[in-house]
Protein backbone atom coordinates (compact mmCIF):
# COMPACT_ATOMS: atom_id res chain seq x y z
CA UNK A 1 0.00 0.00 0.00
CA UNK A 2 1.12 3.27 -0.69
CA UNK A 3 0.20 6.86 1.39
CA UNK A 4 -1.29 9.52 -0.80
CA UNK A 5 -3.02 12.57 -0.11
CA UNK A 6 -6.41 13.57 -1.70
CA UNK A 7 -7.27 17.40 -3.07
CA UNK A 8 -9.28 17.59 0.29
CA UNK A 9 -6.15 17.17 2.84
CA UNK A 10 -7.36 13.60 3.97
CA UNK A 11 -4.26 10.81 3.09
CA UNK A 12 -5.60 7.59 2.38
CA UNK A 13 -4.01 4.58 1.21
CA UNK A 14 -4.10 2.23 -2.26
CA UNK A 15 -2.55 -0.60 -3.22
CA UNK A 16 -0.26 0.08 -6.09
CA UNK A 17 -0.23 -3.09 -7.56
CA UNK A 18 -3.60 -2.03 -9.09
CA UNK A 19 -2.56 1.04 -10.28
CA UNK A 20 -2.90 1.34 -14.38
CA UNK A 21 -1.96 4.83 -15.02
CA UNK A 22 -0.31 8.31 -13.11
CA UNK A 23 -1.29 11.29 -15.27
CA UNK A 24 -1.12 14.81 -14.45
CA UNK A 25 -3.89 16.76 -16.01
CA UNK A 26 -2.43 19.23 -14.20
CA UNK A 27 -3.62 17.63 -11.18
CA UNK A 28 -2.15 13.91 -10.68
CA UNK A 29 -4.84 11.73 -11.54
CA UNK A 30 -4.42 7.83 -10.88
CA UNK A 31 -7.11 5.35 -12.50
CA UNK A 32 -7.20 2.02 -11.21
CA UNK A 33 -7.43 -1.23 -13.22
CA UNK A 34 -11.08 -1.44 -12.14
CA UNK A 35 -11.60 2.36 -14.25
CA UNK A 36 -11.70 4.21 -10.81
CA UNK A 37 -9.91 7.47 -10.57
CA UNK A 38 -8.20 9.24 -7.55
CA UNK A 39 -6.77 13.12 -8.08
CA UNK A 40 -4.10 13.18 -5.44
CA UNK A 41 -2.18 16.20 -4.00
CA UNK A 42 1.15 14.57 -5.22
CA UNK A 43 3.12 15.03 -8.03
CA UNK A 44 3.10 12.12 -10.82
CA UNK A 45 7.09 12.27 -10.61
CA UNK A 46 5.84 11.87 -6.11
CA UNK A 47 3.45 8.64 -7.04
CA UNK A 48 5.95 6.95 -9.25
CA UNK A 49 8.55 6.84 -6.71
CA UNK A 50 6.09 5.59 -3.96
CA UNK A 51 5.17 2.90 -6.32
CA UNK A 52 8.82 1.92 -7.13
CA UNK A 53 9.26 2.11 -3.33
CA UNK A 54 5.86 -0.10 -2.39
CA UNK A 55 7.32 -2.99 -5.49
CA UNK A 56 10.86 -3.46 -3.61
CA UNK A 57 9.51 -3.03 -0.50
CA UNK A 58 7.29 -6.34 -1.27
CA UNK A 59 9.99 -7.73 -3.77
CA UNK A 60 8.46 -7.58 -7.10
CA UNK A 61 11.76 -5.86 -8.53
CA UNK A 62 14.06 -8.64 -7.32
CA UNK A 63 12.84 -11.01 -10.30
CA UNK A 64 15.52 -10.35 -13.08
CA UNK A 65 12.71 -11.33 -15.91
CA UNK A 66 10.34 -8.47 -14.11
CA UNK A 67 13.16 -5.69 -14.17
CA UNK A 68 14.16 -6.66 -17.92
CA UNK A 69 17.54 -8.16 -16.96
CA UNK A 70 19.03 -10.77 -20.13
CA UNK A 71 19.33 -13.66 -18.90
CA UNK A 72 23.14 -14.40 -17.51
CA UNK A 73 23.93 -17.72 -19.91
């Protein structure tokens, strides 16, 4: 889960794993997979480095096939 802060002050959280899209429109607009959409007081450069944080936080960067990595033969 990551921390973000809607337009109205109040953080909430969201798992990022479900996250489609970061736009900035010029607010930062996220849509889920399921179509909804959150406008969040942080930047889209802010989100994109909470969700890099949230995937090697739970690991999803260490496979080498995820991150692009050739393989080592």
């Amino acid at each position: 889960m990551i921390e973000l802060t809607r337009l109205n002050g109040k953080p909430f959280s969201i798992n990022a794993i479900y996250i489609e899209t970061v736009e900035s429109f010029p607010d930062t607009t996220i849509t889920l997979t399921t179509g909804r959409k959150f406008i969040v007081l942080e930047s889209a450069k802010e989100v994109r480095q909470k969700i890099t944080s949230f995937y090697r936080d739970i690991q999803i960067l260490s496979n080498p096939h995820l991150r692009g990595d050739e393989d080592e033969e």
